[in-house]
Structures are given as C-alpha cells and as structure tokens.
Protein backbone atom coordinates (compact mmCIF):
# COMPACT_ATOMS: atom_id res chain seq x y z
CA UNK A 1 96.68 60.39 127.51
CA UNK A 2 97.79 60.18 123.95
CA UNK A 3 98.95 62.60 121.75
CA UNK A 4 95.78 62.27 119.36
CA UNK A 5 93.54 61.79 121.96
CA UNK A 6 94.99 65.19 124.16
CA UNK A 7 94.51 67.33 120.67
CA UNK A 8 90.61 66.55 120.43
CA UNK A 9 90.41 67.84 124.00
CA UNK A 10 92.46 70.63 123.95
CA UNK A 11 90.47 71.74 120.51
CA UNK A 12 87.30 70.83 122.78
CA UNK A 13 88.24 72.93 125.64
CA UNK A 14 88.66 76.26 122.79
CA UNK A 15 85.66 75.73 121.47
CA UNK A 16 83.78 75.31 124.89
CA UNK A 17 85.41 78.66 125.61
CA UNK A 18 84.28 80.45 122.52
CA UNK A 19 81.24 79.45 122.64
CA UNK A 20 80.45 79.70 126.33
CA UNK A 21 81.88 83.25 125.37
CA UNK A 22 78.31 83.58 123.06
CA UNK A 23 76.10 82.51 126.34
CA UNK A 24 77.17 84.06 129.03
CA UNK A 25 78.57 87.50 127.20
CA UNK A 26 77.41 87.80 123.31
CA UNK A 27 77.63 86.21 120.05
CA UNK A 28 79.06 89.35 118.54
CA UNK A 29 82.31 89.10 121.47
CA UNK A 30 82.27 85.05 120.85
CA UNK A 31 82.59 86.17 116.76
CA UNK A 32 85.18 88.41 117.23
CA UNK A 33 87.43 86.15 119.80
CA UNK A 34 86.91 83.87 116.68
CA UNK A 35 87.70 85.97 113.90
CA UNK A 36 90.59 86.99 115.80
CA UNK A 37 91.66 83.91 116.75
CA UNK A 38 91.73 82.41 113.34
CA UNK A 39 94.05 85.56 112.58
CA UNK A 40 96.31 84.69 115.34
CA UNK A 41 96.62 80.85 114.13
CA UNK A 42 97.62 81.33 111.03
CA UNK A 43 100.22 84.11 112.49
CA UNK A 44 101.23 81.61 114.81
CA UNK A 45 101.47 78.60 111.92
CA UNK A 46 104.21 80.81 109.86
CA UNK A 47 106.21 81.22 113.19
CA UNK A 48 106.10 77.70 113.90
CA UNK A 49 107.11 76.77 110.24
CA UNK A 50 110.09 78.84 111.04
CA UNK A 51 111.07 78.33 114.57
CA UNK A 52 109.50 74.69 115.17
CA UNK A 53 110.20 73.07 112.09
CA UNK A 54 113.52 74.84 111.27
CA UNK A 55 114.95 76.43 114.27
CA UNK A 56 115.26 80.10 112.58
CA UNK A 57 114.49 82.67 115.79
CA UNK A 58 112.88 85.44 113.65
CA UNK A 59 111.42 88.34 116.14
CA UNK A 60 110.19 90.39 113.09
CA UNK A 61 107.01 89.38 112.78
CA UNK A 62 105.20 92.46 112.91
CA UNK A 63 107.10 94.06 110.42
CA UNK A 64 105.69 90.78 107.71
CA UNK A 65 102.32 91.28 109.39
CA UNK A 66 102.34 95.20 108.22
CA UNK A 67 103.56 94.75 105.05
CA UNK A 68 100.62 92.36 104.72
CA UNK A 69 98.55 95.10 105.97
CA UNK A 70 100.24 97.31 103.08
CA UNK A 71 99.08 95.05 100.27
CA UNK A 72 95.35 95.39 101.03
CA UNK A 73 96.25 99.40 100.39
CA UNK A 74 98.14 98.91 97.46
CA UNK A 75 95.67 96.43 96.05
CA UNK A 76 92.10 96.98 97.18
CA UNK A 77 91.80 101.00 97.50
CA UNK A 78 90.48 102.52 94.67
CA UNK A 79 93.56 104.86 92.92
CA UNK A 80 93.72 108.92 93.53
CA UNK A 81 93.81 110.40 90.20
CA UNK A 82 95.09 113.93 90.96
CA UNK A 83 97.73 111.91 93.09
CA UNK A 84 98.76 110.38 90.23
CA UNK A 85 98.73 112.90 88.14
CA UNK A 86 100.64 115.06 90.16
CA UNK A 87 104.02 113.01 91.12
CA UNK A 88 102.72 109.41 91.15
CA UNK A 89 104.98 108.19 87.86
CA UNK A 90 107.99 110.28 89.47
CA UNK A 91 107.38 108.21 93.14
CA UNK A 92 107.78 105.36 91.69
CA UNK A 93 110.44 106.09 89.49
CA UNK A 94 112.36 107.14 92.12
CA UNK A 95 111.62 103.62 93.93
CA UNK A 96 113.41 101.77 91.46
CA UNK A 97 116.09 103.96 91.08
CA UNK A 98 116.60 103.38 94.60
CA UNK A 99 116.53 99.22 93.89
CA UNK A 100 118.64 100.08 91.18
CA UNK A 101 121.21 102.10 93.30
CA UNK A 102 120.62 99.01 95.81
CA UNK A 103 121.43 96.49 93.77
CA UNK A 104 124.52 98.60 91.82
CA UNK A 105 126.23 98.34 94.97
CA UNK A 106 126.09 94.85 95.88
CA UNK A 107 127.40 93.45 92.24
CA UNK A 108 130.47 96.43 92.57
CA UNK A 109 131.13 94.30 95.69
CA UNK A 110 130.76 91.27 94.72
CA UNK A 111 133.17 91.96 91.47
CA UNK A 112 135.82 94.34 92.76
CA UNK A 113 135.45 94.41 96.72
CA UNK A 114 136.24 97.62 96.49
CA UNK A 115 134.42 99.42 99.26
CA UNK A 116 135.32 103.04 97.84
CA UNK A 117 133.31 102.39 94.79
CA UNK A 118 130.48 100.50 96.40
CA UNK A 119 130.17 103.79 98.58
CA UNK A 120 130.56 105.99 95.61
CA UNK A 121 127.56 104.63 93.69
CA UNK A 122 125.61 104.39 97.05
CA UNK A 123 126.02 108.46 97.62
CA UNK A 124 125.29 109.14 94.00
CA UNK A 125 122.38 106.49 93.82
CA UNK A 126 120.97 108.26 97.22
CA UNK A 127 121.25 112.18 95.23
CA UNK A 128 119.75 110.87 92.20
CA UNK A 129 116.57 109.18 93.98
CA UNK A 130 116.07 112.19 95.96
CA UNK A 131 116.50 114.51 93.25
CA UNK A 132 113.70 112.40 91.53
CA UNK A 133 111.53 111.61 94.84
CA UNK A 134 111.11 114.96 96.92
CA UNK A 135 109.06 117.00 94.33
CA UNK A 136 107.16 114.04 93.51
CA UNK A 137 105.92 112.87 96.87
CA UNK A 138 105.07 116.78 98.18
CA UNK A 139 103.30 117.26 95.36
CA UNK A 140 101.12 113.95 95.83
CA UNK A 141 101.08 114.50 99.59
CA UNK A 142 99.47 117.89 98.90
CA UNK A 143 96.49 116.48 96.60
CA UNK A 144 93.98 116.66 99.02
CA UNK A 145 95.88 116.02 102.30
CA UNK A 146 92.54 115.60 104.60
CA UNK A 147 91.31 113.04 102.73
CA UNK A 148 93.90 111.24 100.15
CA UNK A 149 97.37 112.87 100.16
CA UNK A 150 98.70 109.00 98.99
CA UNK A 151 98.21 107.33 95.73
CA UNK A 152 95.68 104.58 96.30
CA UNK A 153 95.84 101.60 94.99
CA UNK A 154 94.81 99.57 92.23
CA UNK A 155 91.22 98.90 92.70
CA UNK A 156 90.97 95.35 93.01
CA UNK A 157 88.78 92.95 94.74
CA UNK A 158 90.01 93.10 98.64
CA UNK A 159 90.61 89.37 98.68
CA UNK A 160 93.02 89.24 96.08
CA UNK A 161 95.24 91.46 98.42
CA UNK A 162 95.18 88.63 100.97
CA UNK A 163 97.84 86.66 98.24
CA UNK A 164 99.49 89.28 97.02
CA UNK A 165 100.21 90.38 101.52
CA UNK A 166 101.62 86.70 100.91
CA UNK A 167 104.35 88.01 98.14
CA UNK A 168 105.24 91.10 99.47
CA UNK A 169 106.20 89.66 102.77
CA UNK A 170 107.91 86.81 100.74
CA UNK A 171 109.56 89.16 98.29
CA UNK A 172 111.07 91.20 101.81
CA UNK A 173 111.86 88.02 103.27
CA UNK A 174 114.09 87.11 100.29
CA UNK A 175 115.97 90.10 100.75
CA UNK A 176 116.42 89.82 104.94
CA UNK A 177 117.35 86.43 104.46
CA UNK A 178 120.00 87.13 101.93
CA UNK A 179 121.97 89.50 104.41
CA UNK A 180 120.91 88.26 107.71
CA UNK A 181 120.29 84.50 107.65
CA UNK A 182 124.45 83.96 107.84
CA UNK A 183 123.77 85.07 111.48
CA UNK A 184 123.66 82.93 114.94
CA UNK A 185 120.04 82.90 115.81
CA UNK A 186 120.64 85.36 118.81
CA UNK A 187 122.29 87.98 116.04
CA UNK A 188 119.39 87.13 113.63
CA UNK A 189 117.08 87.55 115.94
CA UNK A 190 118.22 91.24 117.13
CA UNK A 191 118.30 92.08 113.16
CA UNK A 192 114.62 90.85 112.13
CA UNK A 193 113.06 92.75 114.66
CA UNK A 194 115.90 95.70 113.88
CA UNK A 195 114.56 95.26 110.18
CA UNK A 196 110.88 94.86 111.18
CA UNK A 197 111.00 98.61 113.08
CA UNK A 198 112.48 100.19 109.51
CA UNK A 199 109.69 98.67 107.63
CA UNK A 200 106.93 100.22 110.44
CA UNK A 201 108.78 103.39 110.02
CA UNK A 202 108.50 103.48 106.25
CA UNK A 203 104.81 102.69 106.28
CA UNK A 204 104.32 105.77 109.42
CA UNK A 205 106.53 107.92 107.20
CA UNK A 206 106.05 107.12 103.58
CA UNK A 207 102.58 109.38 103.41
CA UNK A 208 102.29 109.14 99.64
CA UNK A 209 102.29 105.60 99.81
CA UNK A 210 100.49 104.49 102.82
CA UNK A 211 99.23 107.78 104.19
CA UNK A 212 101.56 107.23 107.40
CA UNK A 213 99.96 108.20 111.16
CA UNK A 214 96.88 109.78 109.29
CA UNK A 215 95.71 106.06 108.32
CA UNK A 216 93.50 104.74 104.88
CA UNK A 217 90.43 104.38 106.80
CA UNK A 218 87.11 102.53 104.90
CA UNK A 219 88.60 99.86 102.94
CA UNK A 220 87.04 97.72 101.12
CA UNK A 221 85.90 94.82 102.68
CA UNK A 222 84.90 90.97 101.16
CA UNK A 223 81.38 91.06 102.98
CA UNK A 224 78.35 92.86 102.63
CA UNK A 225 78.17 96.34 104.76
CA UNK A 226 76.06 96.22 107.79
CA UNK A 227 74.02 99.49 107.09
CA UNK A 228 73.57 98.12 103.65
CA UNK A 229 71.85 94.71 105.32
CA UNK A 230 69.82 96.76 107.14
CA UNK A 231 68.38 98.64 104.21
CA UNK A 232 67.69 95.43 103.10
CA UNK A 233 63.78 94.62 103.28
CA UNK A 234 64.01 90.45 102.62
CA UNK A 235 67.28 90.57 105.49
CA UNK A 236 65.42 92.51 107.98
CA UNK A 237 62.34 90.09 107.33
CA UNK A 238 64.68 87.01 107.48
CA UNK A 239 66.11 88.96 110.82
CA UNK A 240 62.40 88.93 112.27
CA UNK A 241 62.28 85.33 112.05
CA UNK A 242 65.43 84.92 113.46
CA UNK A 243 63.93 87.19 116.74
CA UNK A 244 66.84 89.65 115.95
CA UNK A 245 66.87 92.74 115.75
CA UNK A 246 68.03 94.53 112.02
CA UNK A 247 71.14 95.80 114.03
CA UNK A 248 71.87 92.67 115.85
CA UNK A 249 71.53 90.69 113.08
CA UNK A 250 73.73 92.39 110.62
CA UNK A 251 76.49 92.44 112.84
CA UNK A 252 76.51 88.56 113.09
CA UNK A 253 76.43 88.14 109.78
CA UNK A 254 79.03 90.35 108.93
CA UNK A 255 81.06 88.66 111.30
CA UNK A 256 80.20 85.42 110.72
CA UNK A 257 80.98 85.69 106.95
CA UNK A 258 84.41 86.52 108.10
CA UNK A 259 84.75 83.42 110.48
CA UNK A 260 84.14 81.18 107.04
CA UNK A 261 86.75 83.26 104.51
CA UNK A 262 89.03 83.06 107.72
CA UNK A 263 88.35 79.68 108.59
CA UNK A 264 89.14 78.43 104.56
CA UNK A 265 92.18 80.31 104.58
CA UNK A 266 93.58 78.73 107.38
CA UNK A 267 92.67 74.99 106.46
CA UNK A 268 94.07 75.34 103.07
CA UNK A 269 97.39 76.55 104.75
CA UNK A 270 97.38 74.19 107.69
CA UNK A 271 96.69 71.23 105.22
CA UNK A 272 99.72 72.63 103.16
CA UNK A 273 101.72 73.15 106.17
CA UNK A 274 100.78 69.37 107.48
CA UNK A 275 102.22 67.88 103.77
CA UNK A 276 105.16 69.82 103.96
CA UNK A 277 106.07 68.96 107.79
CA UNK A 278 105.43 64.63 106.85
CA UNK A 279 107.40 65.23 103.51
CA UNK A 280 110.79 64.29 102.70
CA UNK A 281 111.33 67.97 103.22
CA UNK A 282 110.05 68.64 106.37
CA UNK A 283 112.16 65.65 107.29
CA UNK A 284 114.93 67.08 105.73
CA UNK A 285 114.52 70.29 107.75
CA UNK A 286 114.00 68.70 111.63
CA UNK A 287 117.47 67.45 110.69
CA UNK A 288 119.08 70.63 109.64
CA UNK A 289 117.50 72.21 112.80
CA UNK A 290 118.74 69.42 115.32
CA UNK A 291 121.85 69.11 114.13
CA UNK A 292 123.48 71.49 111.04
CA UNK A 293 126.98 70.04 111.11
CA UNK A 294 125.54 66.37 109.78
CA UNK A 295 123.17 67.94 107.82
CA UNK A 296 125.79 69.23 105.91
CA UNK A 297 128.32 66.92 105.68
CA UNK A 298 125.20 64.73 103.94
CA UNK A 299 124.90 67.42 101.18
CA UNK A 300 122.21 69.70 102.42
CA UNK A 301 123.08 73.34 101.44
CA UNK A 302 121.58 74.81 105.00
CA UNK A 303 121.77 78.26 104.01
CA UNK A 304 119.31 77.82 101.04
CA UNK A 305 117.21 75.83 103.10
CA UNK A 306 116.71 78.17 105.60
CA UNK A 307 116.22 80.95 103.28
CA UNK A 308 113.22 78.69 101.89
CA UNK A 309 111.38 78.22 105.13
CA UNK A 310 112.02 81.63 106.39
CA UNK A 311 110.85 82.59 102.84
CA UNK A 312 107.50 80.80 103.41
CA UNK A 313 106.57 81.13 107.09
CA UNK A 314 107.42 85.17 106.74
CA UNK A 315 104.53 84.91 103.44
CA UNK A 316 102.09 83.32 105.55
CA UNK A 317 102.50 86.08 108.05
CA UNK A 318 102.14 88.60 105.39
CA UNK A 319 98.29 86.58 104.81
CA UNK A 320 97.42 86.89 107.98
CA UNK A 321 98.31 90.68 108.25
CA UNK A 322 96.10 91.56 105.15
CA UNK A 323 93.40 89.80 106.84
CA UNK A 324 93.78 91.13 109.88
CA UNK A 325 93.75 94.74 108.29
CA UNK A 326 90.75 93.39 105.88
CA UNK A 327 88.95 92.72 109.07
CA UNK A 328 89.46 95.67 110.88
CA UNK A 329 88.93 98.00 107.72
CA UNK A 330 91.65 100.28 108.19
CA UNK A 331 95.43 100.70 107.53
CA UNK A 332 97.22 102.06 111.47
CA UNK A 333 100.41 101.89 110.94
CA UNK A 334 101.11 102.83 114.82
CA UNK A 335 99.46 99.81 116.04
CA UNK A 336 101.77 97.65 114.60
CA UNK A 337 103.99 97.14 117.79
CA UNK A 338 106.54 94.51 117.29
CA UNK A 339 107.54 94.01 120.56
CA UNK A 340 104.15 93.77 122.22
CA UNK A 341 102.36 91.80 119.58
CA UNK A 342 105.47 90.08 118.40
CA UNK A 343 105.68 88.48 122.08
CA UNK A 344 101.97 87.71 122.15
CA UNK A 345 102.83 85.23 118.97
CA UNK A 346 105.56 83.60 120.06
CA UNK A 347 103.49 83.12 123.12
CA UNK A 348 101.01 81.08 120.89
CA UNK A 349 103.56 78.85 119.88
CA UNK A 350 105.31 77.81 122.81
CA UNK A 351 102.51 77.25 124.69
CA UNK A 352 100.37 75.61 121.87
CA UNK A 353 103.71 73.58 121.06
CA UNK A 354 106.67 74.40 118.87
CA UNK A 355 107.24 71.86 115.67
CA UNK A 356 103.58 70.88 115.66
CA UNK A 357 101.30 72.81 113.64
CA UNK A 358 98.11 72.13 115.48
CA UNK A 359 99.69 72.82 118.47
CA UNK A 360 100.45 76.48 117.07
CA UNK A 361 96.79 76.59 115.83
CA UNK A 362 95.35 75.76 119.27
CA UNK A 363 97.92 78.38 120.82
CA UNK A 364 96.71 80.78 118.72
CA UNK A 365 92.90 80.48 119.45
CA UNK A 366 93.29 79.79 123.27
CA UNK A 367 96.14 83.08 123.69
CA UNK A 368 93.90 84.89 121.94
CA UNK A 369 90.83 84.51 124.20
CA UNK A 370 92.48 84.60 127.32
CA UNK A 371 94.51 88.40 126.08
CA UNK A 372 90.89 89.19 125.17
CA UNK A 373 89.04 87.85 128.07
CA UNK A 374 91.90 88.38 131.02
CA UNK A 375 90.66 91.65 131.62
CA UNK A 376 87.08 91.92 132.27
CA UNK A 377 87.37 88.34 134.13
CA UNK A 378 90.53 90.31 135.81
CA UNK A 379 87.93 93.22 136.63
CA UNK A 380 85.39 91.06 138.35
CA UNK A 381 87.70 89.21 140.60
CA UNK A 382 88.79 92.03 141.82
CA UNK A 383 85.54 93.74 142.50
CA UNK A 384 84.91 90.45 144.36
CA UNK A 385 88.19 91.13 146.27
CA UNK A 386 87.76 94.57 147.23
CA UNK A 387 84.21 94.64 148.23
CA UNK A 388 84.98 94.70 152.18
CA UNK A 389 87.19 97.17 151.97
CA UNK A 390 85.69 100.75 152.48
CA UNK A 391 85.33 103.36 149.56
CA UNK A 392 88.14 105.70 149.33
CA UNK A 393 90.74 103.27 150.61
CA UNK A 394 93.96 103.77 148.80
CA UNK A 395 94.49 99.96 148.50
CA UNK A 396 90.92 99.25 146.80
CA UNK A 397 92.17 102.57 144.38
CA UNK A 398 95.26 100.45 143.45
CA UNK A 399 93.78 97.39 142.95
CA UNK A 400 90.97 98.50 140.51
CA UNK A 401 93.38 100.38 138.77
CA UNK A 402 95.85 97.57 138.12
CA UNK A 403 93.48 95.46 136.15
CA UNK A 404 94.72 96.58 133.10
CA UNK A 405 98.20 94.72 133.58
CA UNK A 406 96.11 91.67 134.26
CA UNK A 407 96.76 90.71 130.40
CA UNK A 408 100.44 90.63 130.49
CA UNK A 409 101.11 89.28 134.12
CA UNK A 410 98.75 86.12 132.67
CA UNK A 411 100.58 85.81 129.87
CA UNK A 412 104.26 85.18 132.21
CA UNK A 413 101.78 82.88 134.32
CA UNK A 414 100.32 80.90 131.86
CA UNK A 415 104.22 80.75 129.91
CA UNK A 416 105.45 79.92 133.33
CA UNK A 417 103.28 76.97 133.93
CA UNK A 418 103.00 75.61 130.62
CA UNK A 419 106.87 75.07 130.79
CA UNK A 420 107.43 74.09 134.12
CA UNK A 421 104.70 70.99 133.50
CA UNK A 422 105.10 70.58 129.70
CA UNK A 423 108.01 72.39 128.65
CA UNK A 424 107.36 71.32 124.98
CA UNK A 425 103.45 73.30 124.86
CA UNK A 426 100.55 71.45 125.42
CA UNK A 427 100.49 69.54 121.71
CA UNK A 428 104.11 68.63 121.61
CA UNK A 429 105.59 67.67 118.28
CA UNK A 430 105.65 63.86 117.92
C-alpha cells in the first residue's frame, strides 16, 4: 500500500471512529473526542516539528502548554481594579527588576567571568525584588481572596489570547534554549521537563498572577453561552425543527462552533508546517538532525538552528494550550501534569509517525479517542468477563476495579505494537 494511499485510510478509519462514536454513544461525546482531538494534533504537530524534523528531545511540553493556558488569563479576563490599585504597579515592577537582576548577571559574566560579582548582583537583585514584591502581592492577594485575589487581565477578546499563548511560550522557549540547547538530547531532555515543573510551580504559586490551586474559573469563551441559546426564542424554534431538545441542542452547537475555530487553527498551522518541512529549510534541518558533524562543516550554525525550531514547535504548543484552556473555561494549574500528559503526546507522535506532520495529526486524533474511549470499552469487556463468576468473589472485585488502568496499559500495547510492525508510526516520513 502506498504512502498516499495508507494516509486516506488511516484518516478514514478516525473519522469512522468519531463518528461511529455519535451513533452508538452521543454526538455531544463524538464532539468532544473531536474538539479534543484537534487540541491534541496541533500539540502533537509542535512536538513533531521539534523531535521529527529536528531531532531536539524536549519533554517539557506541559510546561509550553500552561503557559499557553496563562495567556488566555492574562489576556481575556476582565482586570480587578482594587487589585490593581492595591499592589498591581509594584508586582510588576518587581517582575522586571527581577529580568533586570537576570539579565545583570549574565552580561557581568560574559564581560569579566568573574563569578563573585555575578553572585553579588544576583543576592542584591533577589533583596531588591523582594523588598519591592512581598507587600505588593499580599496586598493584591487580599483584595477579595474568594473571588479575585489576582490581577486579571486585560480584557480582550478570548481569541486573541490563542496568539499571544503562541509568544509567551516562544518568548520562554528563547530563554530555555539559550541555556539548555548546548546539551546532549538525554541532558536536554532531563532539563525541559526540570524547567517545565518550575513554570507549573509558578503558575500554582504565583496567586496574584494566576490565582494558583484556587483556579480563574468562567472565562470568557469565543462562542455563544449555552443558557444564553436557550433563552433564545428563534434557537429554541430552529431546535424544534431540528427534533432537539433546547438543552440538547445548545450543547452541540456550542461544541460544534469549537470543532470549526479548532479545525481553522490547525489547517492554517499544518499548511505552514507542510511549507516549512518541503522548503529549503526543512531540508536544511533533516540534515542537521541526521548528521550534525556535516552539517556543520557545510556552514550551518546548528545551534541557531535548533534554537529556531525549538523556538517554533514550543509556540505552537503554547496555541494549543490556550485553546485547550479556552475550551474547558477555566485556568487548573494542578492538572497540568507533565509527566502523564507529556507521555500521552509523545505517544501521538510515535505512533502517528515522527518527521511527518500528518502522521502526528492522525496520532493525535486516534490517541486521543482510544485514552478517551479505553475505559468504558475496558468496563464492558470486563463485565462480559466476569459474568460467570459469582457475586462477592474477590477475583470479579479485582477485575472491575482495575479498569481504570485500562488507559495506560493500552497505551504500552498499542506503543508496543506499532513499533514492533512499523517502528517508524503508521504514516512514516517519506
């Protein structure tokens, strides 16, 4: 089977899937396997951009994916006044004096490699921004802790924070990749997801900012609200003719107004991410990843090159974590587990097929469905299993309770076969 003609069927046999999802289960569980899904593929196309294309072994995902999550805060919420008023100016103030004490260092370093100084402005940076911080962020923390206790944001529509998730995850990717990128990819791979754990500390922490384990619940969202739809006299008409019900109804369309902003998004980046790979740069950066030692006795400065891609792949993880946040309404920092949901991505990509970005698309939808769908399929097999044996038996106990480790124990199956009988995922790159 050929390459082209394998990718029509493999897309076939996801959307089969999702949509035998909508007939046998619901529409609303086929929706969100969807909306999810498209999450997960563009997650999964900034990983492969990295690790396919380039060969950079970045485990800190999550950590881009939160900061994504950050931006729809920062960006979308409307701003707390009394916060503001209170110790916002002095917060931030602080912040840069922190960049500034930052940044100090490295040029003392840089012009006198003299460690004594570097630590000297480092300690009195460090009293300065605290001096300047504490009374700030206790006094914005106690505006209002129930409810507010952070600063907001700026206000803005909720899909410009889907960009600007983009730049912040850039902006921190600049700065990982100037002091870790020097690294073998076993090193760099230990200090990304080191580095992504600080930056989900900061944002469960850093209450005057992102209001930490108490969470910004309600934000704004780029589609109508479902109570609002049902208020609505010409959608509940329009609902009637459908043979929905008003609460049915609005649901779907919620959801499916997600599935199209979701759906554009990731086009527009997979079209982008399709020039780039059949450019004379993504030609230029298969090279550098097969072989660095030729690459660069032709000329090509590899360290700026790989500070590029990891650059870009980290930003289009950033995207995908202010959607994913957009979609679920709420900023929790504590669900942002890098080694759990880190895993599940690069999962996506080997199976779907490292170095081709299709391949990480279709990973992404079909991982997706099976994490979602393993258990209850998990929980009806065993029913089926256990029926002979009596109630009360320890062994029908166990194995009802061990459904929920169905998810994981298919995902080491499903890794397991797809690299035993195609080690390079089920799209390989041509």
């Amino acid at each position: 089977m050929s390459l082209t003609l394998r990718t029509y069927v493999m897309f076939a046999v996801v959307i089969v899937l999702i949509v035998g999802t909508g007939f046998v289960q619901s529409w609303n569980s086929a929706l969100l396997i969807l909306n999810m899904g498209l999450v997960s593929a563009v997650m999964a196309l900034g990983v492969n951009l990295q690790w396919g294309i380039a060969g950079l072994f970045n485990v800190g995902v999550m950590g881009f994916v939160a900061l994504g999550g950050l931006a729809v805060v920062l960006t979308s919420v409307a701003p707390v006044p009394e916060a503001w008023a209170a110790g916002g100016v002095r917060a931030w103030v602080a912040v840069l004096i922190g960049a500034a004490t930052v940044t100090a260092s490295v040029l003392v370093w840089k012009r006198m490699r003299n460690a004594w100084i570097m630590i000297a402005v480092l300690i009195v940076g460090f009293v300065i921004y605290r001096y300047v911080r504490d009374a700030g962020v206790d006094a914005i923390e106690s505006v209002n802790p129930a409810a507010t206790g952070f600063l907001g944001g700026l206000g803005l529509p909720v899909i410009l924070a889907w960009p600007v998730g983009g730049l912040l995850a850039a902006g921190a990717a600049w700065i990982i990749g100037k002091t870790a990128l020097g690294l073998r990819s076993d090193y760099l791979a230990i200090a990304t997801l080191g580095i992504s754990e600080i930056i989900i500390a900061i944002l469960k922490n850093e209450e005057w900012l992102s209001r930490g384990v108490k969470n910004v619940n309600g934000l704004p969202r780029p589609v109508p609200n479902e109570i609002d739809l049902q208020n609505d006299p010409g959608f509940v008409e329009a609902a009637a003719g459908w043979g929905l019900d008003p609460t049915t109804a609005s649901t779907l369309y919620v959801k499916l107004g997600y599935s199209i902003l979701f759906a554009v998004v990731l086009v527009i980046l997979l079209v982008l991410a399709q020039l780039a790979l059949n450019s004379p740069w993504g030609r230029m950066m298969r090279a550098i990843r097969d072989n660095e030692v030729s690459s660069r006795a032709m000329g090509k400065d590899v360290t700026f090159r790989h500070l590029q891609v990891f650059i870009l792949g980290s930003a289009i993880c950033g995207i995908a974590g202010a959607m994913m946040t957009t979609l679920d309404g709420q900023l929790t920092p504590s669900s942002y587990q890098p080694l759990r949901y880190t895993f599940l991505i690069w999962v996506m990509v080997i199976v779907g097929g490292s170095g081709n970005n299709l391949g990480a698309v279709l990973g992404g939808f079909l991982i997706w469905f099976l994490w979602v769908q393993v258990e209850p399929m998990g929980q009806a097999l065993m029913n089926v299993i256990t029926m002979g044996l009596p109630e009360g038996s320890g062994l029908k106990a166990h194995l009802l309770d061990s459904v929920q480790h169905m998810r994981l124990l298919t995902m080491g199956v499903v890794l397991l076969l797809v690299l035993r009988f195609s080690p390079k995922g089920l799209l390989p790159e041509r």
